[in-house]
PDB file of N, CA and C in Angstrom:
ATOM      1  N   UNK A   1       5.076  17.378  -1.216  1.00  0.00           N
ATOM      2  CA  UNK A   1       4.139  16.423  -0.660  1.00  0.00           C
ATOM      3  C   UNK A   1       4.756  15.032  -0.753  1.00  0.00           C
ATOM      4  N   UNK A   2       4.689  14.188   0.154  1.00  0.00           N
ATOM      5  CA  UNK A   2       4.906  12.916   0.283  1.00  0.00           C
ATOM      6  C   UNK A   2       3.712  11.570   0.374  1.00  0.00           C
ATOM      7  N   UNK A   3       3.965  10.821  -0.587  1.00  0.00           N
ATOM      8  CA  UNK A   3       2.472   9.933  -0.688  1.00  0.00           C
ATOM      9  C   UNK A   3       3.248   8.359  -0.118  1.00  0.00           C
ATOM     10  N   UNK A   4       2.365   8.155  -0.305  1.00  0.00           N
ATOM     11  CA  UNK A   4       2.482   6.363   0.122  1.00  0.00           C
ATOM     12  C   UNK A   4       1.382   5.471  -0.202  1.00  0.00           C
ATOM     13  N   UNK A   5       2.037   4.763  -1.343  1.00  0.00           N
ATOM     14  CA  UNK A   5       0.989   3.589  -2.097  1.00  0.00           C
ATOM     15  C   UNK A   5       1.190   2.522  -1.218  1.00  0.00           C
ATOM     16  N   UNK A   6      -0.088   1.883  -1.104  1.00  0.00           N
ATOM     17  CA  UNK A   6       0.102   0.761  -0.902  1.00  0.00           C
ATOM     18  C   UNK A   6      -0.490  -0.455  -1.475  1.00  0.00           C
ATOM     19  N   UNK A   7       0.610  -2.021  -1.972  1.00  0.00           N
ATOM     20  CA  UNK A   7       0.304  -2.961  -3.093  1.00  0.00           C
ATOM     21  C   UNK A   7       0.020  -3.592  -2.552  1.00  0.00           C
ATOM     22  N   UNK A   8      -1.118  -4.695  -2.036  1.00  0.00           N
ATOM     23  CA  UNK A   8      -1.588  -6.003  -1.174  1.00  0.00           C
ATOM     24  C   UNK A   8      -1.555  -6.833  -2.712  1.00  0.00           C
ATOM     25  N   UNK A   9      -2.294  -6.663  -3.912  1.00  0.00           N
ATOM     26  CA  UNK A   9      -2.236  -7.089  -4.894  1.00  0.00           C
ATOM     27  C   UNK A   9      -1.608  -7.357  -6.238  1.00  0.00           C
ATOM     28  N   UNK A  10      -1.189  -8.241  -7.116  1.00  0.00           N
ATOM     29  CA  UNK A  10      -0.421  -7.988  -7.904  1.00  0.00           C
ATOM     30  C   UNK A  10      -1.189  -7.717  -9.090  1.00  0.00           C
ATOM     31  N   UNK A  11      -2.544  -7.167  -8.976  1.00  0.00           N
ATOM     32  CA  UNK A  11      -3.353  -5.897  -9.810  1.00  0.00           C
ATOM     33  C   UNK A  11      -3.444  -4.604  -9.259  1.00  0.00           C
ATOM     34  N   UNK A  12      -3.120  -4.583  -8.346  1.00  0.00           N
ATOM     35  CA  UNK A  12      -2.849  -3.123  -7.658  1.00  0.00           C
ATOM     36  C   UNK A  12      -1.109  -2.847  -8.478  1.00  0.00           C
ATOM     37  N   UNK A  13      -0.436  -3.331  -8.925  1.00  0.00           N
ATOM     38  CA  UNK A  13       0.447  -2.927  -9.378  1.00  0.00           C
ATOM     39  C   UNK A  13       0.026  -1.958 -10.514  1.00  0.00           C
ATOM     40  N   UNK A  14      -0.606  -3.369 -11.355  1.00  0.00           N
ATOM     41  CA  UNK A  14      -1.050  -2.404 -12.475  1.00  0.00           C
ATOM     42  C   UNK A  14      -1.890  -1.169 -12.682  1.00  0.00           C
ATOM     43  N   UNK A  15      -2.939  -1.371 -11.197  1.00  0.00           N
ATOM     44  CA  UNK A  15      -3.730  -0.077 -11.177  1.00  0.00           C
ATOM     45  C   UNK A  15      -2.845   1.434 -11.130  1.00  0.00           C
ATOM     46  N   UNK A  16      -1.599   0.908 -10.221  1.00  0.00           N
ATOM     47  CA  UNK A  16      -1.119   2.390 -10.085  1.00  0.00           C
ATOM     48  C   UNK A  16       0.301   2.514 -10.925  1.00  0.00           C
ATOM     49  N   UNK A  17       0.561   1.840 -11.614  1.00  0.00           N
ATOM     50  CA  UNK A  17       2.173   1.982 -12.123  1.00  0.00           C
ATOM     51  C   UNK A  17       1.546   3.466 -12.623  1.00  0.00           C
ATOM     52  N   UNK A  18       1.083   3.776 -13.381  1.00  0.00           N
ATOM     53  CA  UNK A  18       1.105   5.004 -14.443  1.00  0.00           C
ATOM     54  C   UNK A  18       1.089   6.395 -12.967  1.00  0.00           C
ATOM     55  N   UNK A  19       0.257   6.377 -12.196  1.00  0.00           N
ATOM     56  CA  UNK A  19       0.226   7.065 -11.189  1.00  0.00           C
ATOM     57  C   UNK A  19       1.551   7.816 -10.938  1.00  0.00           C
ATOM     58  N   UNK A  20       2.342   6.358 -10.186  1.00  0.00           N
ATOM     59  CA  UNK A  20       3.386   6.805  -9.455  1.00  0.00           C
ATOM     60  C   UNK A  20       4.652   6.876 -10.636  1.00  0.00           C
ATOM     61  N   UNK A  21       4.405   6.447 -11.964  1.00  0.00           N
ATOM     62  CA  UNK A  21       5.596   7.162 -12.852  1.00  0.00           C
ATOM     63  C   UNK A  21       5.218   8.340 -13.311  1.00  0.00           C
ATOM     64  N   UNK A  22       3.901   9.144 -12.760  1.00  0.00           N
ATOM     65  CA  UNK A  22       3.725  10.449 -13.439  1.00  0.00           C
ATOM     66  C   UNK A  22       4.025  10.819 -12.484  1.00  0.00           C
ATOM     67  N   UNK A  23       3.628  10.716 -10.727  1.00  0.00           N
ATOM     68  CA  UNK A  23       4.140  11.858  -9.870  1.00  0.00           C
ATOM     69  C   UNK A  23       5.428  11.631  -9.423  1.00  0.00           C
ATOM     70  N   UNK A  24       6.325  10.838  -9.942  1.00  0.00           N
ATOM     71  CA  UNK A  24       7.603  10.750  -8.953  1.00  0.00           C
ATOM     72  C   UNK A  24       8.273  11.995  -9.469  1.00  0.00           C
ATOM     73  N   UNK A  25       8.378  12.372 -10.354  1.00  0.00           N
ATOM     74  CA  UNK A  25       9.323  13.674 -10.698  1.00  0.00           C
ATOM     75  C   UNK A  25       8.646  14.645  -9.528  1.00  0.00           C
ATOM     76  N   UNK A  26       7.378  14.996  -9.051  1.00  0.00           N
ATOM     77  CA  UNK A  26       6.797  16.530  -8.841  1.00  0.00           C
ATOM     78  C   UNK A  26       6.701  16.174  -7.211  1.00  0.00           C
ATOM     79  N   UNK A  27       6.993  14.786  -6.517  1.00  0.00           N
ATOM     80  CA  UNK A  27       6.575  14.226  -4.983  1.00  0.00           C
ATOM     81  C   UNK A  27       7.390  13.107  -4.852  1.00  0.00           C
ATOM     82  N   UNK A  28       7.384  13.154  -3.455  1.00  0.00           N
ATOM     83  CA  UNK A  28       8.252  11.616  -2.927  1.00  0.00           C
ATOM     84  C   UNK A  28       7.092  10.555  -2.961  1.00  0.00           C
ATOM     85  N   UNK A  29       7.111   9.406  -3.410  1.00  0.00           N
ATOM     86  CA  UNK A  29       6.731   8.344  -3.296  1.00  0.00           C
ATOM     87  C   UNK A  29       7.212   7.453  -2.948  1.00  0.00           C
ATOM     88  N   UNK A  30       6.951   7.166  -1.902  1.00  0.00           N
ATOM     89  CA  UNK A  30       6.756   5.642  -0.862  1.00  0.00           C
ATOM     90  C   UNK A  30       5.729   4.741  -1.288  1.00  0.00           C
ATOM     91  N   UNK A  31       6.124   3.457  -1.802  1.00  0.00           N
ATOM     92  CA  UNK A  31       5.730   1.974  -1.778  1.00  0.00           C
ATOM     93  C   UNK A  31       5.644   1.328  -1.154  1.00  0.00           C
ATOM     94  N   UNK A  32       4.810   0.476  -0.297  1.00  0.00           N
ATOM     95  CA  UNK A  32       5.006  -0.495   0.230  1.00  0.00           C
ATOM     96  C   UNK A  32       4.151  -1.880   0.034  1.00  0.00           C
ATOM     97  N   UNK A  33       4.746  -2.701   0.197  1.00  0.00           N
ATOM     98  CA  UNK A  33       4.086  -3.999  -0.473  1.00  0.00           C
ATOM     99  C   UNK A  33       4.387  -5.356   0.161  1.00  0.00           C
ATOM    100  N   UNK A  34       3.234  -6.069  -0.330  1.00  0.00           N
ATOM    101  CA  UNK A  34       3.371  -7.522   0.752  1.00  0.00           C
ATOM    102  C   UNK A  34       4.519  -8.138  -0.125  1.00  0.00           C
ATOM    103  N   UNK A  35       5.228  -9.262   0.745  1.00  0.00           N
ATOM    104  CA  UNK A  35       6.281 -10.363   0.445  1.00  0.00           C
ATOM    105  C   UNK A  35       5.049 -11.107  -0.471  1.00  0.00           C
ATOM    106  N   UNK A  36       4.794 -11.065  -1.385  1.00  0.00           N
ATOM    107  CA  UNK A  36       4.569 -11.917  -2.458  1.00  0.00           C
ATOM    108  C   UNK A  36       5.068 -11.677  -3.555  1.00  0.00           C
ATOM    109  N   UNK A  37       5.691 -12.858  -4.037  1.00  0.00           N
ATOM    110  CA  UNK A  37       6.692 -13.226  -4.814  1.00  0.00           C
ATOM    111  C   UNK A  37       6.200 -11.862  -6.646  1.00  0.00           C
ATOM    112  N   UNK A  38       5.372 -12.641  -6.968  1.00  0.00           N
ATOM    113  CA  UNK A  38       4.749 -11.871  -8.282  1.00  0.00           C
ATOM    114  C   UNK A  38       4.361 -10.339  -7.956  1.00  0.00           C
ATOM    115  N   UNK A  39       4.154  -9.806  -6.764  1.00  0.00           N
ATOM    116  CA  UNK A  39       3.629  -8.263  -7.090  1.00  0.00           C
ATOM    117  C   UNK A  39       5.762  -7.511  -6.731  1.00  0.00           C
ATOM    118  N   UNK A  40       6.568  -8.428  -6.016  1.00  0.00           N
ATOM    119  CA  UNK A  40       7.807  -8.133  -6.705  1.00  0.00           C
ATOM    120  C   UNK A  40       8.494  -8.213  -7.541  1.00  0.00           C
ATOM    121  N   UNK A  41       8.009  -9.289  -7.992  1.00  0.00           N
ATOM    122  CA  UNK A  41       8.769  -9.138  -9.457  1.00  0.00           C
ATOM    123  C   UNK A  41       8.166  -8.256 -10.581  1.00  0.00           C
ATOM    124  N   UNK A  42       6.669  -7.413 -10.049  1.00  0.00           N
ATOM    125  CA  UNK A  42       5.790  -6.669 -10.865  1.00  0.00           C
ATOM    126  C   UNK A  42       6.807  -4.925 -10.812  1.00  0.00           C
ATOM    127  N   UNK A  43       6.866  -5.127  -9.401  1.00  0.00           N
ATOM    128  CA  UNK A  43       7.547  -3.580  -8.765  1.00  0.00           C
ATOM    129  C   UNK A  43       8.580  -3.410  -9.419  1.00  0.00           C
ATOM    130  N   UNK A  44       9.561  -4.701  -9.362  1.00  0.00           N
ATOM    131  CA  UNK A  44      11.056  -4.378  -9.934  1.00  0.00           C
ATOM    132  C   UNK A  44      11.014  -4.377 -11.282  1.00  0.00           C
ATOM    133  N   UNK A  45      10.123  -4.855 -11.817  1.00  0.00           N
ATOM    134  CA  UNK A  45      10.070  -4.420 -13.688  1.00  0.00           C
ATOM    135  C   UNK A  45       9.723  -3.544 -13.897  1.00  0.00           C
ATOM    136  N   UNK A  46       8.731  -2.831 -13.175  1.00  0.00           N
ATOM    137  CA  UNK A  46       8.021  -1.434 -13.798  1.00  0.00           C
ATOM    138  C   UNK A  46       9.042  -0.310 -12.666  1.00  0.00           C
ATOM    139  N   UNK A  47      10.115  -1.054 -12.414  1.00  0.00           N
ATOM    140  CA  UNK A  47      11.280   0.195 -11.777  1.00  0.00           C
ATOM    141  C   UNK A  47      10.333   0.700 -10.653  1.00  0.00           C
ATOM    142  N   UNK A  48       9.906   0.310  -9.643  1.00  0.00           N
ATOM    143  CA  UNK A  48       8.688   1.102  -8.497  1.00  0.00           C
ATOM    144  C   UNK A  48       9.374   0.543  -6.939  1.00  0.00           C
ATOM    145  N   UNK A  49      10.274   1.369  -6.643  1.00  0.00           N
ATOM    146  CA  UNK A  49      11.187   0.902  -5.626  1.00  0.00           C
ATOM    147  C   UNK A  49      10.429   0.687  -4.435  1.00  0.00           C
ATOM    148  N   UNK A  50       9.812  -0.217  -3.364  1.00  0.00           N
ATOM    149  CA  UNK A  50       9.238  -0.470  -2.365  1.00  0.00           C
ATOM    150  C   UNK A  50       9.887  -0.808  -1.444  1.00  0.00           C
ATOM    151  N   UNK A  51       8.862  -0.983  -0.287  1.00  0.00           N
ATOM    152  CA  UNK A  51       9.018  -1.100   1.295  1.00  0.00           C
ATOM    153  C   UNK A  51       8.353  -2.738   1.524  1.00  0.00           C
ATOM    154  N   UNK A  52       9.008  -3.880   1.535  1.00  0.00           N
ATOM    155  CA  UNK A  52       8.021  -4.595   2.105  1.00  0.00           C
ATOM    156  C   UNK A  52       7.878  -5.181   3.391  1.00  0.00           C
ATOM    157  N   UNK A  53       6.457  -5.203   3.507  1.00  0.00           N
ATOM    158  CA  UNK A  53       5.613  -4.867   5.059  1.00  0.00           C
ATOM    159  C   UNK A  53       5.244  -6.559   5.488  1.00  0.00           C
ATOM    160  N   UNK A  54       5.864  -7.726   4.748  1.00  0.00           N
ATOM    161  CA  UNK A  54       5.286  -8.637   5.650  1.00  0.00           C
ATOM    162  C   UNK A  54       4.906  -9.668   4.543  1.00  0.00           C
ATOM    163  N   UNK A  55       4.902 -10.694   4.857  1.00  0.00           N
ATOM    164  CA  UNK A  55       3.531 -11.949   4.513  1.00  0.00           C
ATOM    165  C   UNK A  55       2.421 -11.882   4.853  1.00  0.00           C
ATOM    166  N   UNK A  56       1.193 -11.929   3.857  1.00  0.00           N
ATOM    167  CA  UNK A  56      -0.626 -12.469   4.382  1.00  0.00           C
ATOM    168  C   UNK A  56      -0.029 -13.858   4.799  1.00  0.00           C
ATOM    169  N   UNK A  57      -1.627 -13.165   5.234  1.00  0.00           N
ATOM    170  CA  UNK A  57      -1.787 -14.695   6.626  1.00  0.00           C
ATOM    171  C   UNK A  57      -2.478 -15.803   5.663  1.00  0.00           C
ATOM    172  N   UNK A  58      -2.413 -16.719   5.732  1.00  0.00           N
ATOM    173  CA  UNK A  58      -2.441 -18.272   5.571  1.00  0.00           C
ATOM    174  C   UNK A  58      -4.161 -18.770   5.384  1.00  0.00           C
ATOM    175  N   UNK A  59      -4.834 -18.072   6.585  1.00  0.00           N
ATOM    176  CA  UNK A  59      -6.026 -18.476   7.367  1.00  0.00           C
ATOM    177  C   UNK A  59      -6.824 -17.205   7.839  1.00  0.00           C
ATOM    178  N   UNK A  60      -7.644 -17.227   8.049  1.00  0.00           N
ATOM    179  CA  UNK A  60      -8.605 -16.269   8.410  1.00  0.00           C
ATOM    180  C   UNK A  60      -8.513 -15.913   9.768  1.00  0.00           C
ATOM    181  N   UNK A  61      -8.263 -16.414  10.680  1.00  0.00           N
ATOM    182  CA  UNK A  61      -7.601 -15.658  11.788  1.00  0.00           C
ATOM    183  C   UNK A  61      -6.077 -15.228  11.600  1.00  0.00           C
ATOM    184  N   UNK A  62      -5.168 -16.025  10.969  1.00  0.00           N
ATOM    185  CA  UNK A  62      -3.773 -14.967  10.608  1.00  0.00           C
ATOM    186  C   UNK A  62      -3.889 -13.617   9.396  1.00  0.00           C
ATOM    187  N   UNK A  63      -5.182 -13.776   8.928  1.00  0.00           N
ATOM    188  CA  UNK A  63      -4.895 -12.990   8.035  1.00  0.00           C
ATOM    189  C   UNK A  63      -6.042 -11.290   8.978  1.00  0.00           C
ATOM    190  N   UNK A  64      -6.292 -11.653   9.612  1.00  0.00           N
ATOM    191  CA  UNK A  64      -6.696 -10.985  10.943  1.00  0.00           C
ATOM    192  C   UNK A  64      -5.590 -10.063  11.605  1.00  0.00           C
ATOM    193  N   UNK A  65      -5.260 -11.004  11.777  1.00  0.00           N
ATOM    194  CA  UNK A  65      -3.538 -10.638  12.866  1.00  0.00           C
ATOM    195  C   UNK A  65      -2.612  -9.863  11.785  1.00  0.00           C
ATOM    196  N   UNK A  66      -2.328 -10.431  10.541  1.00  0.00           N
ATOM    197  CA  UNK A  66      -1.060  -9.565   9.612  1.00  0.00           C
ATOM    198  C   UNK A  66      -2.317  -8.345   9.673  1.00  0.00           C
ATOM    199  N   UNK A  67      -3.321  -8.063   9.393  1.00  0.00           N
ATOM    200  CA  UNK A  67      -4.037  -6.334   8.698  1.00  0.00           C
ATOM    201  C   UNK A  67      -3.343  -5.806   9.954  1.00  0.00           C
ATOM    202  N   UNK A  68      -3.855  -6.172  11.100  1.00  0.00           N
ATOM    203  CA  UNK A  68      -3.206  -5.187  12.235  1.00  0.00           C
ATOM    204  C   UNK A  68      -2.063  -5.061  12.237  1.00  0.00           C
ATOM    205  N   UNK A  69      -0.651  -5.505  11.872  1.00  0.00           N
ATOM    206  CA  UNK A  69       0.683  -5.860  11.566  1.00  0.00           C
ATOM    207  C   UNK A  69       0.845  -4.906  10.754  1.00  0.00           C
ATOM    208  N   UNK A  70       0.383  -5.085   9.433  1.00  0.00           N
ATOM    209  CA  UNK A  70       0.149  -4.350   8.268  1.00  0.00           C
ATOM    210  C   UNK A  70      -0.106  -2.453   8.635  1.00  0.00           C
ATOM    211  N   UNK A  71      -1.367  -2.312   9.589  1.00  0.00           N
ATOM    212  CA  UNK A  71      -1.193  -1.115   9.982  1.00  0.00           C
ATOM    213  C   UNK A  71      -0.345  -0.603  10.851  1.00  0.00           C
ATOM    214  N   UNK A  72       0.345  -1.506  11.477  1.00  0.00           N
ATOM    215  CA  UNK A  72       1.519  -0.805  12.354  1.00  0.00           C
ATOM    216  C   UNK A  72       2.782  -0.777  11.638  1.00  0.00           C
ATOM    217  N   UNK A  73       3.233  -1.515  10.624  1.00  0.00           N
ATOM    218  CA  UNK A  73       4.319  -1.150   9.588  1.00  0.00           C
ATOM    219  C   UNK A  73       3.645   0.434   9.367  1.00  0.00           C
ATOM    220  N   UNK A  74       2.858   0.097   8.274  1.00  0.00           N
ATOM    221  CA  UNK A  74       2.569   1.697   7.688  1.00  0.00           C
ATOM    222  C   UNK A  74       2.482   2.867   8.391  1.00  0.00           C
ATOM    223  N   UNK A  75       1.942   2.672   9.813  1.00  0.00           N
ATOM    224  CA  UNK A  75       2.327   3.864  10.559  1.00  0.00           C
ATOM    225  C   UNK A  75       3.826   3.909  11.002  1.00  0.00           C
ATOM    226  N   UNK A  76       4.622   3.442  11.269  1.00  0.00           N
ATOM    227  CA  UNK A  76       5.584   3.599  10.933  1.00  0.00           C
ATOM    228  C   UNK A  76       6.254   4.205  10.177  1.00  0.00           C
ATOM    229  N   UNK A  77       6.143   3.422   9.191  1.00  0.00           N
ATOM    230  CA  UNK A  77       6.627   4.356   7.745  1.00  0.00           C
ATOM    231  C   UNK A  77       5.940   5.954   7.738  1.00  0.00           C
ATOM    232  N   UNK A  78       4.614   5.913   8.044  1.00  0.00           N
ATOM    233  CA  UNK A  78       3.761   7.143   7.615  1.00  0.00           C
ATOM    234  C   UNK A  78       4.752   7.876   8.400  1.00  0.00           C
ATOM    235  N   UNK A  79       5.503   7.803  10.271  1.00  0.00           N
ATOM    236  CA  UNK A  79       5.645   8.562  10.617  1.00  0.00           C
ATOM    237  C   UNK A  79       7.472   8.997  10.585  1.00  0.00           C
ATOM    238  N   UNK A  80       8.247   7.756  10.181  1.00  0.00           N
ATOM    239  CA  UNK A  80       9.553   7.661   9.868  1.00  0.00           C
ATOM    240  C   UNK A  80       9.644   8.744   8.237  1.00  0.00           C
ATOM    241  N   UNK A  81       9.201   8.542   7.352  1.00  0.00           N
ATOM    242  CA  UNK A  81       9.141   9.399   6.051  1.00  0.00           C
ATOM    243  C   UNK A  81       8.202  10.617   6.126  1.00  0.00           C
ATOM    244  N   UNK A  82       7.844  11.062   7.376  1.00  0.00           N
ATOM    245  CA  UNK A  82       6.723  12.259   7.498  1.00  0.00           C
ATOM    246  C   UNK A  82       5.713  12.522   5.797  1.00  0.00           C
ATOM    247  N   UNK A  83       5.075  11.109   5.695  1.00  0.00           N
ATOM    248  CA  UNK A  83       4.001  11.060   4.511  1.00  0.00           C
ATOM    249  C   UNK A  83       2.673  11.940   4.887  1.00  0.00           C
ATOM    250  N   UNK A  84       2.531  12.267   4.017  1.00  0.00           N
ATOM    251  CA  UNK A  84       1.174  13.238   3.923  1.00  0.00           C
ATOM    252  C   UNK A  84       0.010  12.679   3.805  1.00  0.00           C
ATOM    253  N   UNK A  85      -0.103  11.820   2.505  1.00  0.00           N
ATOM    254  CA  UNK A  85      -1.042  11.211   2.299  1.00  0.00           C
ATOM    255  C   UNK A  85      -0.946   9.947   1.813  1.00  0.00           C
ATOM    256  N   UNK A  86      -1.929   8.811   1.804  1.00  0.00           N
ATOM    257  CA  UNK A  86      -1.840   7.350   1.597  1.00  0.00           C
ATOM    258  C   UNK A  86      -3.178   7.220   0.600  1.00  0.00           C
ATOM    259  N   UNK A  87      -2.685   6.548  -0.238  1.00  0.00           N
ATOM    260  CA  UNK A  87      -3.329   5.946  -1.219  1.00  0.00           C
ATOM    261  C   UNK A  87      -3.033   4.221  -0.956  1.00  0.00           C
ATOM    262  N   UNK A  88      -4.825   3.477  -1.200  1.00  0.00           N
ATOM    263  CA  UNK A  88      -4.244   1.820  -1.832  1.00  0.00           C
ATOM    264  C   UNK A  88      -6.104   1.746  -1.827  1.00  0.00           C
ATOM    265  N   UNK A  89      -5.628   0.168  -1.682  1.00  0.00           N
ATOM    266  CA  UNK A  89      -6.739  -0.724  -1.836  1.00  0.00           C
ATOM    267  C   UNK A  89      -7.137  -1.504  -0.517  1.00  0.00           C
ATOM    268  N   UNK A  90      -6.404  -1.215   0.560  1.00  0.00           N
ATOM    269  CA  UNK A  90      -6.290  -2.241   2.130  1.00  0.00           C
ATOM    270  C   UNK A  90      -6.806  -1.173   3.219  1.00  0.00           C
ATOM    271  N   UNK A  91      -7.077  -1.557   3.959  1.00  0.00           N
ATOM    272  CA  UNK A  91      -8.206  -1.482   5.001  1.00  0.00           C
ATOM    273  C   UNK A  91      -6.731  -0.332   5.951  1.00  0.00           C
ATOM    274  N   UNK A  92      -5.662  -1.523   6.037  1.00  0.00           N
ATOM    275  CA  UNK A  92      -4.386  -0.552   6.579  1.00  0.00           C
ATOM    276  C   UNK A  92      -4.311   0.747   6.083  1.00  0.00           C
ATOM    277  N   UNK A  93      -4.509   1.092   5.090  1.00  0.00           N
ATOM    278  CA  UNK A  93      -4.557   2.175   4.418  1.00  0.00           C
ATOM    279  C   UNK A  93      -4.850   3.720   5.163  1.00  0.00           C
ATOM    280  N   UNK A  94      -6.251   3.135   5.566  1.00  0.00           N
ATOM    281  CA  UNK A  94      -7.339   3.953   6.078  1.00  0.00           C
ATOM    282  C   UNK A  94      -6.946   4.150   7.347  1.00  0.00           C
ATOM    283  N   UNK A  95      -6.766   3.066   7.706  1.00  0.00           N
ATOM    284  CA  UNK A  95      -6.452   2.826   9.515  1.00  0.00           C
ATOM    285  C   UNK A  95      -5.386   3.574   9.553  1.00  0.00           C
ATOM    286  N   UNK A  96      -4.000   3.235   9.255  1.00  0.00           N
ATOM    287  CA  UNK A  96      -2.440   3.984   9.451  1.00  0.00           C
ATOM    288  C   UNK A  96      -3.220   5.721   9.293  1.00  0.00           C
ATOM    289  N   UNK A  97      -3.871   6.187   8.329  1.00  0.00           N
ATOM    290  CA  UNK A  97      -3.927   7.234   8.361  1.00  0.00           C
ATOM    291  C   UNK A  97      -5.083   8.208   8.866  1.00  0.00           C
ATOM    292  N   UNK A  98      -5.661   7.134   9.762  1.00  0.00           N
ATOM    293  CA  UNK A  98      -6.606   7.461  10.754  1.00  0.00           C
ATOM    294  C   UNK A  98      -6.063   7.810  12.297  1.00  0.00           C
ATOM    295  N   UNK A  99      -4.865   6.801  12.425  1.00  0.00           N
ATOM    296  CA  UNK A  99      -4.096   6.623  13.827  1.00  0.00           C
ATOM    297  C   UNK A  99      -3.185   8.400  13.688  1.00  0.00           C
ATOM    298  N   UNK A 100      -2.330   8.656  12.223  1.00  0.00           N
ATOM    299  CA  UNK A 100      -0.958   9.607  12.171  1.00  0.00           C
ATOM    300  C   UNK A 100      -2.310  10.863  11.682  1.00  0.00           C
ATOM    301  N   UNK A 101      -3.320  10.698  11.754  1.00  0.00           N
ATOM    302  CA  UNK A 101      -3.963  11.812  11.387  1.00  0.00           C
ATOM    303  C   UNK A 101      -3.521  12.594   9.762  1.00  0.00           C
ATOM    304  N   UNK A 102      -3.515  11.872   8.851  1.00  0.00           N
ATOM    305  CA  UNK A 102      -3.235  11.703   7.492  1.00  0.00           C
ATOM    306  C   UNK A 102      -4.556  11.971   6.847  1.00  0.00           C
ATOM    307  N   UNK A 103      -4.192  11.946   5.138  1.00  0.00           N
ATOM    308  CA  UNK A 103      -5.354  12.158   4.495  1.00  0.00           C
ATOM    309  C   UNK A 103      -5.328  10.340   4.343  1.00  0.00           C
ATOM    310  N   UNK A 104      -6.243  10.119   3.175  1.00  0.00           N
ATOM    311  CA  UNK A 104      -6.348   8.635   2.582  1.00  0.00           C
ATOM    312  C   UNK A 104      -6.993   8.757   1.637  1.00  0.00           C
ATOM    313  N   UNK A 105      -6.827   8.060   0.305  1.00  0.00           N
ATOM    314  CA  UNK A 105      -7.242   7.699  -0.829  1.00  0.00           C
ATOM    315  C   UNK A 105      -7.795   6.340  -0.653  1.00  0.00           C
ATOM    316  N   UNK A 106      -9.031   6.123  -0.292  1.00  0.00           N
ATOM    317  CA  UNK A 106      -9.220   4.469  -0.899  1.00  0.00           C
ATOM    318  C   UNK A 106      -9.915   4.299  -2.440  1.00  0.00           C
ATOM    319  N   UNK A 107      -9.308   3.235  -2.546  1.00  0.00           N
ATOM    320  CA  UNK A 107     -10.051   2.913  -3.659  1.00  0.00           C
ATOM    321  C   UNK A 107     -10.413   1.347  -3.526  1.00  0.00           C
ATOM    322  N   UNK A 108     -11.541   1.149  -4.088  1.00  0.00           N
ATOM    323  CA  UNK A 108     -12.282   0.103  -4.144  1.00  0.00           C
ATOM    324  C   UNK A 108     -12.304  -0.580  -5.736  1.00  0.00           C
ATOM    325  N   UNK A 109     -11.767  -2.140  -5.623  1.00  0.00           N
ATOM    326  CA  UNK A 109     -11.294  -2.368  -7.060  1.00  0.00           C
ATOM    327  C   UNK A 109     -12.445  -3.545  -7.095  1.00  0.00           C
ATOM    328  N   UNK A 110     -13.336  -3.863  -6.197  1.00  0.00           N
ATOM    329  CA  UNK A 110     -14.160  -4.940  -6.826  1.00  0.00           C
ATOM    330  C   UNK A 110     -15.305  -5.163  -7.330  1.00  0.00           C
ATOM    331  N   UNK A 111     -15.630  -5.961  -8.243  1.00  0.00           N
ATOM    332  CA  UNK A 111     -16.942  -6.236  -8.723  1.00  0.00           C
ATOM    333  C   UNK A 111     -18.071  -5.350  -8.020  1.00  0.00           C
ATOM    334  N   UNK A 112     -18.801  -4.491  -8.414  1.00  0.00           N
ATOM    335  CA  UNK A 112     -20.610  -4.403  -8.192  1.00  0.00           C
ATOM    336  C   UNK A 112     -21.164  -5.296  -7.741  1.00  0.00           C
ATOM    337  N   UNK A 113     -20.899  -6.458  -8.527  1.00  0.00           N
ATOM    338  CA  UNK A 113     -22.060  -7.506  -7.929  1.00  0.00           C
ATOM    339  C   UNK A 113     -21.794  -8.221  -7.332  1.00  0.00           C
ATOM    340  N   UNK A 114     -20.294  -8.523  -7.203  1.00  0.00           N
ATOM    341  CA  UNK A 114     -19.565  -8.729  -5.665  1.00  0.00           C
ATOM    342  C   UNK A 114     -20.149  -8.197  -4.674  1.00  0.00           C
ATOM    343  N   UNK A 115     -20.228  -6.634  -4.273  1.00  0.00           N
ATOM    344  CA  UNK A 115     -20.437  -5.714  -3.388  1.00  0.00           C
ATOM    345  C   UNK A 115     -21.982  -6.294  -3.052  1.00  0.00           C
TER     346      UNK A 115
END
């Protein structure tokens, strides 16, 4: 089986480091992660070799424009590494593996009373 995390956050690192150092021996794992500075320097310490997919947007209409960006990297990838399934925390997530007909893991990391 082939998975594919995906990091928008540099607490999404920490959510999944333990994850993907328990399944890399038994599955291929694919990373991919935004150009921000701290969730790379998070990846390359905890040894979590990634793909990165881009810069967020700035503004609320660019940050509009990169999610759709964002899901066309990952389908990509989903369909260049023939991934099975996608795990993250981003909306791309769902979408890439709605378009390649994939499974998806979301997970939802915020506040209750946020929600």
């Amino acid at each position: 089986m082939k998975i594919l995390i995906d990091i928008g956050h540099p607490a999404h690192v920490h959510y999944y480091k333990y994850l993907y150092h328990e399944l890399k021996n038994r599955y291929k794992i694919i990373i991919t992660a935004k150009n921000v500075s701290i969730i790379k320097e998070l990846l390359n310490y905890y040894n979590m070799p990634f793909i990165n997919i881009g810069s967020k947007g700035s503004n609320l209409a660019l940050k509009y424009v990169k999610q759709v960006y964002f899901t066309k990297a990952i389908v990509k990838i989903i369909r260049e590494h023939r991934i099975d399934m996608t795990i993250g925390v981003t909306p791309a997530i769902v979408h890439s593996a709605l378009l390649t007909q994939r499974n998806s893991i979301l997970f939802n990391d915020d506040d209750q009373a946020v929600l």
